[in-house]
PDB file of N, CA and C in Angstrom:
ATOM      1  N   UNK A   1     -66.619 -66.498 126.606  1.00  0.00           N
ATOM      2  CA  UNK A   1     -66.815 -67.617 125.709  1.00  0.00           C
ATOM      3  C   UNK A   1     -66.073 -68.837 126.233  1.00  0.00           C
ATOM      4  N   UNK A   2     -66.426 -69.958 126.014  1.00  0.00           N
ATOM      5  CA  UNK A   2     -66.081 -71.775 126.392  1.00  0.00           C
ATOM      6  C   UNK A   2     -65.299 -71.732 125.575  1.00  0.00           C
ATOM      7  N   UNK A   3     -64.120 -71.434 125.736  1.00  0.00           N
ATOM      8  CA  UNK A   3     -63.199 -72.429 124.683  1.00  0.00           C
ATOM      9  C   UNK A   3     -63.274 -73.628 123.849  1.00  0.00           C
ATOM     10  N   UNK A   4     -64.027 -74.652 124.403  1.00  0.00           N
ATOM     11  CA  UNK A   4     -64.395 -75.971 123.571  1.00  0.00           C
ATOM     12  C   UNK A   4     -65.904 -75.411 122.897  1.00  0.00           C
ATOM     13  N   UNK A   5     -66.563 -74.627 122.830  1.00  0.00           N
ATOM     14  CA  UNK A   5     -67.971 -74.206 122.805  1.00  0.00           C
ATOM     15  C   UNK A   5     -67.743 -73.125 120.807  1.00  0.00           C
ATOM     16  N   UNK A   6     -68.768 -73.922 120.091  1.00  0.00           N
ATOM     17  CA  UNK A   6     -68.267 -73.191 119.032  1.00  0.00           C
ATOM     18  C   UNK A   6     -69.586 -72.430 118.653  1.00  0.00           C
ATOM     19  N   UNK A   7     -69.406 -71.106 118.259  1.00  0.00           N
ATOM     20  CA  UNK A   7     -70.570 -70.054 118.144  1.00  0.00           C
ATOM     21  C   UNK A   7     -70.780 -69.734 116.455  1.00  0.00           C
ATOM     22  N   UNK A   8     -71.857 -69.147 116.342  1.00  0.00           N
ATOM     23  CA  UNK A   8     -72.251 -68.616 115.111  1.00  0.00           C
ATOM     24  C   UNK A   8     -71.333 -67.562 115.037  1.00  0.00           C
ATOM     25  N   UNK A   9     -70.736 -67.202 113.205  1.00  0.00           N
ATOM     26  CA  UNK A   9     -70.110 -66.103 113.024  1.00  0.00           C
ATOM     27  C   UNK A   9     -71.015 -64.558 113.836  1.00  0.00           C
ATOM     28  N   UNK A  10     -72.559 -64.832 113.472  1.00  0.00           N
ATOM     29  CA  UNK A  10     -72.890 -63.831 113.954  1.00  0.00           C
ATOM     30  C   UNK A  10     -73.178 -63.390 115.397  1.00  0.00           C
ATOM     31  N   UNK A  11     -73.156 -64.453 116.299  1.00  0.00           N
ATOM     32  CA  UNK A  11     -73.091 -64.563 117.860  1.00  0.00           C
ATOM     33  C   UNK A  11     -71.685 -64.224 117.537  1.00  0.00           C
ATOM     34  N   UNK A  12     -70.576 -64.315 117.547  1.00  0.00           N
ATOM     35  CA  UNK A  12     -69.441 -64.135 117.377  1.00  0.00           C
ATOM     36  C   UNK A  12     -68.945 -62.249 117.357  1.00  0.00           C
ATOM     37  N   UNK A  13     -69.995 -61.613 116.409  1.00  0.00           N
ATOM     38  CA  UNK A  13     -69.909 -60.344 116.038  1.00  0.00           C
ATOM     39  C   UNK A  13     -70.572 -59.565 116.875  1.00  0.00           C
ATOM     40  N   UNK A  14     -71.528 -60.228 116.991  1.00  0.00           N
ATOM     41  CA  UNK A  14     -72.427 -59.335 118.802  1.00  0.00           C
ATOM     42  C   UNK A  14     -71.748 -59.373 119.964  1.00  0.00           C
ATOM     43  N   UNK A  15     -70.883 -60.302 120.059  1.00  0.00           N
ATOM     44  CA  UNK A  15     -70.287 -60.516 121.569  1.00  0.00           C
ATOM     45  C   UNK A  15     -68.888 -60.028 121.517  1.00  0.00           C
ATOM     46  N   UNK A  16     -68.365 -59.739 120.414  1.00  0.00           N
ATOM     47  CA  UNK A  16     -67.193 -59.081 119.946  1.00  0.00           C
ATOM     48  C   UNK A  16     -67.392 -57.515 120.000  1.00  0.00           C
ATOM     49  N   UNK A  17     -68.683 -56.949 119.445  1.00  0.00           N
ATOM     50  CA  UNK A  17     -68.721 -55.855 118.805  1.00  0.00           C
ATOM     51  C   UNK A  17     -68.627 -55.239 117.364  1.00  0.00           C
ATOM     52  N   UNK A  18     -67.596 -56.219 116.679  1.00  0.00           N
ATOM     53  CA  UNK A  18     -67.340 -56.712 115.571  1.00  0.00           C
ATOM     54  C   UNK A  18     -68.066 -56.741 114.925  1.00  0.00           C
ATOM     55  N   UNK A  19     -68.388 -56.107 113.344  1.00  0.00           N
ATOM     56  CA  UNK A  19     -69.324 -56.975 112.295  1.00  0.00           C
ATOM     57  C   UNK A  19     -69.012 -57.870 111.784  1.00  0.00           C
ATOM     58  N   UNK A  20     -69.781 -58.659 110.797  1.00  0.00           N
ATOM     59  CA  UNK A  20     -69.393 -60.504 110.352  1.00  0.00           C
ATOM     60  C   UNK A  20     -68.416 -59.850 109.237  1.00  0.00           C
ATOM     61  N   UNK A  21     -68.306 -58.613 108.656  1.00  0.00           N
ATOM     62  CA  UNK A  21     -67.512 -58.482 107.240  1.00  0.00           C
ATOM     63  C   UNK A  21     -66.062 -58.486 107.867  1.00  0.00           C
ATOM     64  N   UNK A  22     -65.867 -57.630 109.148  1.00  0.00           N
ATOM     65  CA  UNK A  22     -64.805 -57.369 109.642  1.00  0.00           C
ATOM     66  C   UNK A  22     -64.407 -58.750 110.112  1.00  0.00           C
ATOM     67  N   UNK A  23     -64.688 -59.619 110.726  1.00  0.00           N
ATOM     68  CA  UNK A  23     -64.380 -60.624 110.914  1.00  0.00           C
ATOM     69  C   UNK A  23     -64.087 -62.047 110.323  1.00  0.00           C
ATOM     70  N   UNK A  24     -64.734 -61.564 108.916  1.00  0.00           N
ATOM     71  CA  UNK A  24     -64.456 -62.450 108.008  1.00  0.00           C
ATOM     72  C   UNK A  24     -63.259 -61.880 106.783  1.00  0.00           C
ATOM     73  N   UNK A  25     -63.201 -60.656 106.902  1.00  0.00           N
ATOM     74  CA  UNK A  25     -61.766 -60.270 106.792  1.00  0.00           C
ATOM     75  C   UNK A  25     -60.342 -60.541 107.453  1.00  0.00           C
ATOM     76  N   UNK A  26     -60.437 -60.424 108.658  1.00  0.00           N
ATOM     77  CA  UNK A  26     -59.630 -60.798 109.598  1.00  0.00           C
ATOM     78  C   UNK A  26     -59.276 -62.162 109.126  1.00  0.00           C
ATOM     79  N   UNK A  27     -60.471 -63.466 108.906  1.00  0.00           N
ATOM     80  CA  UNK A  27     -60.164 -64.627 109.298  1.00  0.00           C
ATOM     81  C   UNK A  27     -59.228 -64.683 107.685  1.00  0.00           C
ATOM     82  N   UNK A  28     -59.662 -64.141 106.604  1.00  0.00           N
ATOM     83  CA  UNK A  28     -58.971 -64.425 105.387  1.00  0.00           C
ATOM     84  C   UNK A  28     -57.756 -63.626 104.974  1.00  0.00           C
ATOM     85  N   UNK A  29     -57.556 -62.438 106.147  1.00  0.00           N
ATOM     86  CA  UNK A  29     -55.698 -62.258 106.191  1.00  0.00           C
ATOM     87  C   UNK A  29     -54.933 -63.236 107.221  1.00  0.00           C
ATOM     88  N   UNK A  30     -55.533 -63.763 108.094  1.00  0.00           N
ATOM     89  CA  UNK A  30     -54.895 -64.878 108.833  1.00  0.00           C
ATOM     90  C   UNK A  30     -54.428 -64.363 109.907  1.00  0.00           C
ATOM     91  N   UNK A  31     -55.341 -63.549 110.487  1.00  0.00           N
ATOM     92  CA  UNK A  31     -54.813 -62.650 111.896  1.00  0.00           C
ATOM     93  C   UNK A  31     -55.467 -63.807 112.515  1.00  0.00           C
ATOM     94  N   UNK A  32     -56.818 -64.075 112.182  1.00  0.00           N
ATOM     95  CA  UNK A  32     -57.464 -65.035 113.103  1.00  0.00           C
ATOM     96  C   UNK A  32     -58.096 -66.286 112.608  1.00  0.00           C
ATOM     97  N   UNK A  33     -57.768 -67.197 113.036  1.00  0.00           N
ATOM     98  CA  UNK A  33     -58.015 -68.454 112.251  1.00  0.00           C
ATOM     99  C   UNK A  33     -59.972 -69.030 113.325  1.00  0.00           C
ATOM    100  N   UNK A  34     -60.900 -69.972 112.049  1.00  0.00           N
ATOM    101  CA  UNK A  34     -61.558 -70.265 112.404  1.00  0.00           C
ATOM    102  C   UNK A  34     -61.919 -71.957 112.814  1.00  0.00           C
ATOM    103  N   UNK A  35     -62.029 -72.098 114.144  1.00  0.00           N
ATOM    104  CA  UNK A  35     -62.228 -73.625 114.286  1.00  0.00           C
ATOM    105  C   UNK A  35     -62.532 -74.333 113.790  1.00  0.00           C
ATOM    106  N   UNK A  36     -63.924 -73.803 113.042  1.00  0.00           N
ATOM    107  CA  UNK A  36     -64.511 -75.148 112.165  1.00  0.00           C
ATOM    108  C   UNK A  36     -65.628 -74.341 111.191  1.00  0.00           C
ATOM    109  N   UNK A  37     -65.708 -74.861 110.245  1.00  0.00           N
ATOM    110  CA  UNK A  37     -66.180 -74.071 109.050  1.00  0.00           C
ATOM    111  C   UNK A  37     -67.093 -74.839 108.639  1.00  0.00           C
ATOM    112  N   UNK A  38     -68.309 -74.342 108.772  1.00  0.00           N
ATOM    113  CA  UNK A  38     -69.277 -75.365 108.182  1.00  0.00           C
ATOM    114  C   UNK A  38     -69.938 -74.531 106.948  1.00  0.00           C
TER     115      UNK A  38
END
Protein backbone atom coordinates (compact mmCIF):
# COMPACT_ATOMS: atom_id res chain seq x y z
CA UNK A 1 0.00 0.00 0.00
CA UNK A 2 1.08 4.04 -0.89
CA UNK A 3 1.22 5.58 2.16
CA UNK A 4 -0.27 8.92 0.80
CA UNK A 5 -2.90 6.58 -1.23
CA UNK A 6 -6.25 6.17 0.75
CA UNK A 7 -8.33 2.81 0.19
CA UNK A 8 -11.82 1.57 0.79
CA UNK A 9 -12.48 -0.03 4.29
CA UNK A 10 -13.26 -2.97 2.17
CA UNK A 11 -10.07 -2.97 -0.21
CA UNK A 12 -8.51 -2.51 3.12
CA UNK A 13 -9.99 -6.04 4.46
CA UNK A 14 -9.06 -8.01 1.26
CA UNK A 15 -5.54 -6.88 1.25
CA UNK A 16 -5.26 -7.32 4.99
CA UNK A 17 -7.13 -10.56 5.22
CA UNK A 18 -9.08 -8.90 7.77
CA UNK A 19 -12.90 -8.52 7.78
CA UNK A 20 -14.48 -4.81 7.77
CA UNK A 21 -16.12 -5.83 11.45
CA UNK A 22 -12.66 -6.72 12.72
CA UNK A 23 -11.28 -3.71 11.52
CA UNK A 24 -13.72 -1.49 12.46
CA UNK A 25 -13.33 -2.80 15.87
CA UNK A 26 -9.80 -2.30 16.01
CA UNK A 27 -10.25 1.31 14.69
CA UNK A 28 -12.89 2.03 17.73
CA UNK A 29 -10.49 0.52 20.56
CA UNK A 30 -7.77 2.77 19.14
CA UNK A 31 -5.21 0.13 18.23
CA UNK A 32 -5.58 1.65 14.81
CA UNK A 33 -6.51 4.96 13.87
CA UNK A 34 -8.25 5.92 10.42
CA UNK A 35 -6.95 8.69 7.99
CA UNK A 36 -9.93 10.02 6.82
CA UNK A 37 -13.48 9.15 7.36
CA UNK A 38 -15.86 9.87 4.94
Amino acid sequence: MDDNELYPIGDVARRTGLNVSAIRYYSDAGIIAPTQVT
